[in-house]
N, C-alpha and C. Protein backbone atom coordinates (compact mmCIF):
# COMPACT_ATOMS: atom_id res chain seq x y z
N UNK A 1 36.34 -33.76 9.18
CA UNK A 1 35.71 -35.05 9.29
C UNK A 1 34.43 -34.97 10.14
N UNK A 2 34.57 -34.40 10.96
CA UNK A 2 33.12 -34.03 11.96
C UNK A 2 32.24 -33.39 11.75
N UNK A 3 32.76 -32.24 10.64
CA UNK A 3 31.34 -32.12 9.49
C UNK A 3 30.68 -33.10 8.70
N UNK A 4 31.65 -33.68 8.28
CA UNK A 4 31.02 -34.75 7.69
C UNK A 4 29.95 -36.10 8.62
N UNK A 5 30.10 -36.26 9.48
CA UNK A 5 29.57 -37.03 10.43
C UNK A 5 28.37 -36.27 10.71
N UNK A 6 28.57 -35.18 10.97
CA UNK A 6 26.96 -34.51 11.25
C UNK A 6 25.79 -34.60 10.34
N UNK A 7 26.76 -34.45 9.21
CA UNK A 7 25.95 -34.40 7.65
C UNK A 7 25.02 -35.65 7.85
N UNK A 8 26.10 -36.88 7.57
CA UNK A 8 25.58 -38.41 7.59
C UNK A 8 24.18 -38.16 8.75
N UNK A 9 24.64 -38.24 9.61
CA UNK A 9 23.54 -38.29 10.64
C UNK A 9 22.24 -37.65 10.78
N UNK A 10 22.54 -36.44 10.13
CA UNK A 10 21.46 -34.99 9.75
C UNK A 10 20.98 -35.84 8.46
N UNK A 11 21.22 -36.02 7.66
CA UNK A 11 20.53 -36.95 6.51
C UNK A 11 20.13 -38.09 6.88
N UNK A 12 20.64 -38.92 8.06
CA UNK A 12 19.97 -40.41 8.69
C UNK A 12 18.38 -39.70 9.32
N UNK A 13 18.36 -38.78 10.19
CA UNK A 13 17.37 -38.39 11.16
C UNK A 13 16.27 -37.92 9.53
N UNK A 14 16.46 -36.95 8.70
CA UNK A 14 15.95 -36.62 7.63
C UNK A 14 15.15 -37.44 7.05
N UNK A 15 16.07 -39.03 6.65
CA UNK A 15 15.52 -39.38 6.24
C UNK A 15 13.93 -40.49 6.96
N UNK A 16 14.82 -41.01 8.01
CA UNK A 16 13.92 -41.25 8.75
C UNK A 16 12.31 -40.72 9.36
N UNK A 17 12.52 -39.27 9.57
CA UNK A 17 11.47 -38.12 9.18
C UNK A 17 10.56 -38.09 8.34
N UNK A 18 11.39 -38.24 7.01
CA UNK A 18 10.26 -38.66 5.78
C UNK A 18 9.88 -39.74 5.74
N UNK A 19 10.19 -40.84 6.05
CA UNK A 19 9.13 -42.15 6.32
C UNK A 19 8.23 -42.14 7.69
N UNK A 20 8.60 -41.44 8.63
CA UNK A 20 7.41 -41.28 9.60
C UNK A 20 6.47 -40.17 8.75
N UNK A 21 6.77 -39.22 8.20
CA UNK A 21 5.81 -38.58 7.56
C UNK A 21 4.61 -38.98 6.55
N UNK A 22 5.57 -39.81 5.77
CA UNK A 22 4.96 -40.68 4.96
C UNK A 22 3.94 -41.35 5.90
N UNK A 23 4.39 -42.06 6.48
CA UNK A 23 2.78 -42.54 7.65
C UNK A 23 2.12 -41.69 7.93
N UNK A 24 1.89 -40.19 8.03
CA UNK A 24 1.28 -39.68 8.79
C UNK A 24 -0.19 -39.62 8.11
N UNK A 25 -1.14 -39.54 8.88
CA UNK A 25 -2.46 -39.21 8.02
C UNK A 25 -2.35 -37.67 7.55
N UNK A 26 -1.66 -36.84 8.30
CA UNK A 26 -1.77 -35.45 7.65
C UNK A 26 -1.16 -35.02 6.53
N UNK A 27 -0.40 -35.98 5.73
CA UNK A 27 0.09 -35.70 4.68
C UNK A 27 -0.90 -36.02 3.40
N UNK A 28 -0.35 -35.26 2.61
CA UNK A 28 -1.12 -35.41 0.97
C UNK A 28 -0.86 -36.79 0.65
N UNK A 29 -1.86 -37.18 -0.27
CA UNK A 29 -1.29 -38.90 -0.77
C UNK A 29 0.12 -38.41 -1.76
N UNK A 30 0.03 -37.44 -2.75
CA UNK A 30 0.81 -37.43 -3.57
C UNK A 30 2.66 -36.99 -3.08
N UNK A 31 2.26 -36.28 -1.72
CA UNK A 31 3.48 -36.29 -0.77
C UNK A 31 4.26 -37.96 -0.32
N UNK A 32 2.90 -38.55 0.39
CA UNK A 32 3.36 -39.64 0.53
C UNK A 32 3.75 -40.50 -0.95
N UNK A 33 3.94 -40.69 -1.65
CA UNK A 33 3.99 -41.23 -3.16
C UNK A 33 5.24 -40.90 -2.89
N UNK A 34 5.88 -39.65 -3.11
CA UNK A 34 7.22 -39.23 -3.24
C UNK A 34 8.07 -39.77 -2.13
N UNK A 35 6.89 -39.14 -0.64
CA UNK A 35 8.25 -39.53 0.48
C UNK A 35 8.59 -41.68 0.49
N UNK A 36 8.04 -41.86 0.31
CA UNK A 36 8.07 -43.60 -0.09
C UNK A 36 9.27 -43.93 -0.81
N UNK A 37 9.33 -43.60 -2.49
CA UNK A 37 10.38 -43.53 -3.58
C UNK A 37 11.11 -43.22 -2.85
N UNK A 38 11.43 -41.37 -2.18
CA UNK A 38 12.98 -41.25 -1.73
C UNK A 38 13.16 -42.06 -0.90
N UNK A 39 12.48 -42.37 0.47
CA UNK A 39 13.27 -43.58 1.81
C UNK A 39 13.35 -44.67 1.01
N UNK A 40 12.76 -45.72 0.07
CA UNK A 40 12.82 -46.39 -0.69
C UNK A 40 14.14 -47.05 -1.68
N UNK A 41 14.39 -45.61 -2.35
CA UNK A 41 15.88 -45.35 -3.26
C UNK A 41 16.77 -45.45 -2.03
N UNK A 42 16.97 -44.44 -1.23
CA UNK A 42 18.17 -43.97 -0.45
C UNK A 42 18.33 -45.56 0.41
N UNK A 43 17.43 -46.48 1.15
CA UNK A 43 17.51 -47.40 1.61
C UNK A 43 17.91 -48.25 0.56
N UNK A 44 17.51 -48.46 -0.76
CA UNK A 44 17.87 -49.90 -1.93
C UNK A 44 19.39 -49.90 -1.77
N UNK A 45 19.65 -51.55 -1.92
CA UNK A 45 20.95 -51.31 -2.52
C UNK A 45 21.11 -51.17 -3.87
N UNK A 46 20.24 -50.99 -4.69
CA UNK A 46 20.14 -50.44 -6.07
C UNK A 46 20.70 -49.10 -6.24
N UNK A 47 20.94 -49.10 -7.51
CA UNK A 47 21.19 -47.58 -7.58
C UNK A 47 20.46 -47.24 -9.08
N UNK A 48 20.42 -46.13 -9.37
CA UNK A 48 19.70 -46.08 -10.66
C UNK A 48 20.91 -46.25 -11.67
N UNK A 49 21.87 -45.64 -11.48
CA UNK A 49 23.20 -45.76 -12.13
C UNK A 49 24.14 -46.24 -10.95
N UNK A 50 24.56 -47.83 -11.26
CA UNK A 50 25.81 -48.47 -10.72
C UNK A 50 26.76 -47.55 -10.30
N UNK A 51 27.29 -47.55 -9.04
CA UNK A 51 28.41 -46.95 -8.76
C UNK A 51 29.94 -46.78 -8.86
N UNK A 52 30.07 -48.35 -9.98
CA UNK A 52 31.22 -48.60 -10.23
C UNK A 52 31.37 -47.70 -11.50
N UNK A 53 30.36 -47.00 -12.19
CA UNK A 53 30.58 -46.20 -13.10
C UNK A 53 31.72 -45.15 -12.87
N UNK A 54 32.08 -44.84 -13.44
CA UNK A 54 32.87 -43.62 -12.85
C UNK A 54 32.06 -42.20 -13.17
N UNK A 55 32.56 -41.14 -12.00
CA UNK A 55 31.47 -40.17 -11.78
C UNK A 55 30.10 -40.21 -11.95
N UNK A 56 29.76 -40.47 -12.93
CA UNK A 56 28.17 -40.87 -12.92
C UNK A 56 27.76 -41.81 -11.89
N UNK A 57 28.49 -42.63 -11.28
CA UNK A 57 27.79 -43.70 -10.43
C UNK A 57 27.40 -43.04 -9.51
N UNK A 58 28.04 -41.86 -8.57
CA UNK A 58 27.51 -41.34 -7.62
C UNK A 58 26.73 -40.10 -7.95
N UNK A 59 26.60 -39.46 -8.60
CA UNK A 59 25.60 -39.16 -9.68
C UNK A 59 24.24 -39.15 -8.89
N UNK A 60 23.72 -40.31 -9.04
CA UNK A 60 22.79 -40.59 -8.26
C UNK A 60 22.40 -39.75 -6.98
N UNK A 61 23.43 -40.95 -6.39
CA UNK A 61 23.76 -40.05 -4.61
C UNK A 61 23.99 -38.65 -4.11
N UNK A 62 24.74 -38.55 -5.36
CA UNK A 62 25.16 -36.66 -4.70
C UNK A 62 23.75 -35.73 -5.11
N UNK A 63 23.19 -35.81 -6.16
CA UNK A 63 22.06 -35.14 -6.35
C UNK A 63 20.34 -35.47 -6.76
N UNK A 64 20.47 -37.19 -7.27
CA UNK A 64 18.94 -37.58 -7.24
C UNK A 64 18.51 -37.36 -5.66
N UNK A 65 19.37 -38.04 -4.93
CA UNK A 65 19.02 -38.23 -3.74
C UNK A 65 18.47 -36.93 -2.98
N UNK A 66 19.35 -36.26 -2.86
CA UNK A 66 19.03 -34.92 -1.98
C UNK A 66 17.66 -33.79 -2.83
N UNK A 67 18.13 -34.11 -4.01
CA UNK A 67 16.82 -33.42 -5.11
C UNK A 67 15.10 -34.08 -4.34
N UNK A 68 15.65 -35.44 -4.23
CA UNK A 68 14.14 -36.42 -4.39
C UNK A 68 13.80 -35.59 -2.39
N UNK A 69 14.73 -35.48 -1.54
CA UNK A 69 14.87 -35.48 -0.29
C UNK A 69 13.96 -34.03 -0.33
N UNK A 70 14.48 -33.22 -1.07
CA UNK A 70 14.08 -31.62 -0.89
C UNK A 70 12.85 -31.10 -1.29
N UNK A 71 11.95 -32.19 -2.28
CA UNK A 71 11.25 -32.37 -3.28
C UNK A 71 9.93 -32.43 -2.14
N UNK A 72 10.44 -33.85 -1.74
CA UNK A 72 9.65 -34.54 -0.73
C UNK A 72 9.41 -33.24 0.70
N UNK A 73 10.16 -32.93 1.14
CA UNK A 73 9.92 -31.96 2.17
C UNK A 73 8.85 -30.77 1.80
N UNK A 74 9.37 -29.98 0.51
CA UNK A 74 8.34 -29.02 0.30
C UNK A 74 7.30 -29.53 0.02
N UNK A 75 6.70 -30.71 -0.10
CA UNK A 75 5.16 -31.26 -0.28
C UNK A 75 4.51 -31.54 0.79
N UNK A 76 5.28 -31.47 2.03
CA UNK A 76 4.99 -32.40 3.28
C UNK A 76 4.44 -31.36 3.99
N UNK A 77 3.44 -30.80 4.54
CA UNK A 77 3.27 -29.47 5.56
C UNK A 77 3.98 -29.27 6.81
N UNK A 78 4.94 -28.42 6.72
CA UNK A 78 5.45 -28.19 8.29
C UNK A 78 4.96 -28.41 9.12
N UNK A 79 4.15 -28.59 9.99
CA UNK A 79 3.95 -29.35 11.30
C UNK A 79 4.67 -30.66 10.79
N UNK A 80 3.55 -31.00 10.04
CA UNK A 80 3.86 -32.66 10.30
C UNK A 80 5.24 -32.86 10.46
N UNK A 81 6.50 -32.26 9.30
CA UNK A 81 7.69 -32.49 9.20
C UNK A 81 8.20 -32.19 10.86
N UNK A 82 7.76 -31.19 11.23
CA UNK A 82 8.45 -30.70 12.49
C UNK A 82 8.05 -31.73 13.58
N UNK A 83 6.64 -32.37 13.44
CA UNK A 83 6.35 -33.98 14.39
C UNK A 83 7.19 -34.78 14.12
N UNK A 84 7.70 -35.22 13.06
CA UNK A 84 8.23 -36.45 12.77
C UNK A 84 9.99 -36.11 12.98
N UNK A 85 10.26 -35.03 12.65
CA UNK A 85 11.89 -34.66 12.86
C UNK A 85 11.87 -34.71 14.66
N UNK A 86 10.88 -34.39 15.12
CA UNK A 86 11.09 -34.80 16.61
C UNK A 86 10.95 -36.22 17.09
N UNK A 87 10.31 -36.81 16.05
CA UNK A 87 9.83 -38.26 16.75
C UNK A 87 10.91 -38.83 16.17
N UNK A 88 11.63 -38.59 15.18
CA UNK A 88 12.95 -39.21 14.62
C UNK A 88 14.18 -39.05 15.34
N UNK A 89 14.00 -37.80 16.03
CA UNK A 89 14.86 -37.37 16.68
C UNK A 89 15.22 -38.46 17.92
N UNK A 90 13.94 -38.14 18.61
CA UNK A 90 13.59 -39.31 20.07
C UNK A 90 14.32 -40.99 19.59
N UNK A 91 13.41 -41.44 18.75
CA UNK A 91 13.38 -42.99 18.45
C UNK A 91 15.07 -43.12 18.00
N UNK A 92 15.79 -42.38 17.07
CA UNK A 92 17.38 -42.51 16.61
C UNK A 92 18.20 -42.56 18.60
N UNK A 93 17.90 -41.09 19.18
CA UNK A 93 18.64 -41.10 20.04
C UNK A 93 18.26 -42.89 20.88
N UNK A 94 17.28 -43.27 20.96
CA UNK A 94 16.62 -44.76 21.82
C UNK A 94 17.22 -45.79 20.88
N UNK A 95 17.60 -45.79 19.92
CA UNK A 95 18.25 -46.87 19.01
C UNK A 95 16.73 -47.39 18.39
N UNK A 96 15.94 -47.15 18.18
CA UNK A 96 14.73 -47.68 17.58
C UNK A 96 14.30 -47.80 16.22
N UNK A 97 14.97 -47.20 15.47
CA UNK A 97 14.33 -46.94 14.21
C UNK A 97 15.04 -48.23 13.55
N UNK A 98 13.91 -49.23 13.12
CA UNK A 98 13.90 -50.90 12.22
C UNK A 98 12.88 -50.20 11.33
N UNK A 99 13.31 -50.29 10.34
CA UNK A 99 12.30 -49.76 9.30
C UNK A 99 11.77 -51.00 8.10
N UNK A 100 10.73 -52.23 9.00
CA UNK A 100 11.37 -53.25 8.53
C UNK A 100 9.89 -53.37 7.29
N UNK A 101 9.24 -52.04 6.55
CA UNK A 101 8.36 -51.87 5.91
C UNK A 101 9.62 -51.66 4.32
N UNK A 102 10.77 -51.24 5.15
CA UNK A 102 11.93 -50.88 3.75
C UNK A 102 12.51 -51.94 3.40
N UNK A 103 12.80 -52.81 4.66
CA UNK A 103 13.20 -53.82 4.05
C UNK A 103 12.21 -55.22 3.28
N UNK A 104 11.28 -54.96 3.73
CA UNK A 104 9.95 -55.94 2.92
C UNK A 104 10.24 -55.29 1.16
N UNK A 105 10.07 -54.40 1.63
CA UNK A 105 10.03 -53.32 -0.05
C UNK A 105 11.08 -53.99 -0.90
N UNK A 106 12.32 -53.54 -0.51
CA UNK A 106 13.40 -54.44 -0.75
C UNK A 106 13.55 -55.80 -1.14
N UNK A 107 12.81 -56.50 -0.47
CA UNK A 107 12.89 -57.86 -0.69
C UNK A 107 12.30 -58.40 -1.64
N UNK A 108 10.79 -57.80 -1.86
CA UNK A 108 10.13 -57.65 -2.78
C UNK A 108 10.22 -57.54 -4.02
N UNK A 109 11.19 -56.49 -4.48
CA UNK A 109 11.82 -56.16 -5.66
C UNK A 109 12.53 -56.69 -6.16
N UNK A 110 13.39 -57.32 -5.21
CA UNK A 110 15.16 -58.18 -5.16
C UNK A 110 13.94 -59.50 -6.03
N UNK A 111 13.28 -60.16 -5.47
CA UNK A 111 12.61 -61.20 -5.48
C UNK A 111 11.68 -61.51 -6.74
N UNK A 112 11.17 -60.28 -7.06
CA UNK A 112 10.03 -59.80 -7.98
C UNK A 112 11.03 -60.09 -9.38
N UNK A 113 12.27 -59.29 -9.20
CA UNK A 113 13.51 -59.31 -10.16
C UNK A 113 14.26 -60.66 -10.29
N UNK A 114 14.15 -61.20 -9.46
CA UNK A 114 14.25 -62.73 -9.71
C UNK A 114 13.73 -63.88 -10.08
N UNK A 115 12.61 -63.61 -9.95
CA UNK A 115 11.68 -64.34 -10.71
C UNK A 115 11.35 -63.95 -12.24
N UNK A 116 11.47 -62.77 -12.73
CA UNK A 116 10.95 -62.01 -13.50
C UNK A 116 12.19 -62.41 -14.89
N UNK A 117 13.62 -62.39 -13.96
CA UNK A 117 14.58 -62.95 -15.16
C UNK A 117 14.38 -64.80 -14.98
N UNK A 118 14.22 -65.41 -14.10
CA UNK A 118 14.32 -67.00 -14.11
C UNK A 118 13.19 -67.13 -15.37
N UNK A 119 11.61 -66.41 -15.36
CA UNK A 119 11.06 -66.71 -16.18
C UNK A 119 11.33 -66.08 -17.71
N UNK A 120 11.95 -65.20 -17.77
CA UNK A 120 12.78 -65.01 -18.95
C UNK A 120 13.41 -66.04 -19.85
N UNK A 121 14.43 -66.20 -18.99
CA UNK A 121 15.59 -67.38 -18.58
C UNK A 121 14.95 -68.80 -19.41
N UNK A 122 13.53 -69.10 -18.31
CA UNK A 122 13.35 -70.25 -18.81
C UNK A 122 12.39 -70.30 -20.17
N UNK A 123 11.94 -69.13 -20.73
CA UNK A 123 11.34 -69.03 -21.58
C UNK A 123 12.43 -68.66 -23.29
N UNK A 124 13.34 -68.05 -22.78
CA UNK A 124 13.75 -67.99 -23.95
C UNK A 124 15.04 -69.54 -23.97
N UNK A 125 15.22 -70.45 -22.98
CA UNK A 125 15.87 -71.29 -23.32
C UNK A 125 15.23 -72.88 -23.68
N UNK A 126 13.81 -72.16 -23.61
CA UNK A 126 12.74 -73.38 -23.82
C UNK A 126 12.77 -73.73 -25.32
N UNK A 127 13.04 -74.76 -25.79
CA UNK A 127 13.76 -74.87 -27.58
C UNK A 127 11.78 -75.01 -27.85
């Protein structure tokens, strides 16, 4: 079980890493593009495939995720990663990390998707 806890946490600091990276000016734009999508996905409560699926639902999780995670790292230049795994490091141990640019994102979409079927909705029930 305490492997497993490390994991979680080693993937919390990770991911966190790649969204400070993503800010960084020293990254490529097309790095940042990617590191965005993965903190993006891994934060949605979306999934690309529902989890109530069976096996396929986690699907997703067990390997888009860590694929998109590993993807994102080799684009990112070591320093920077090694700045931000320290500054992730610092800000997690301080309780700091509100990542409230993920949750705008989020809301956005949730919202964007709600509007997007209401006008559906009211267009195809318009006689």
């Amino acid at each position: 079980m305490q492997t497993w806890k490390s994991w979680a946490q080693r993937l919390k600091t990770e991911l966190y890493a790649l969204y400070l990276a993503y800010r960084d000016p020293r990254t490529p734009w097309y790095a940042r593009i990617l590191a965005a999508l993965v903190v993006a996905y891994a934060f949605s409560p979306l999934d690309l495939i529902p989890d109530p699926i069976p096996v396929l639902g986690y699907l997703d999780d067990l390997l888009l995720l860590p694929l998109g995670i590993w993807l994102a790292l080799r684009l990112i230049p070591a320093e920077v990663m090694a700045d931000s795994r320290l500054a992730a490091q610092t800000r997690i141990a301080e309780g700091k990390p509100v990542m409230r640019l993920g949750l705008a994102l989020v809301l956005i979409i949730w919202g964007l998707g709600l509007v997007l079927v209401g006008w559906w909705l009211w267009k195809s029930l318009k006689p």
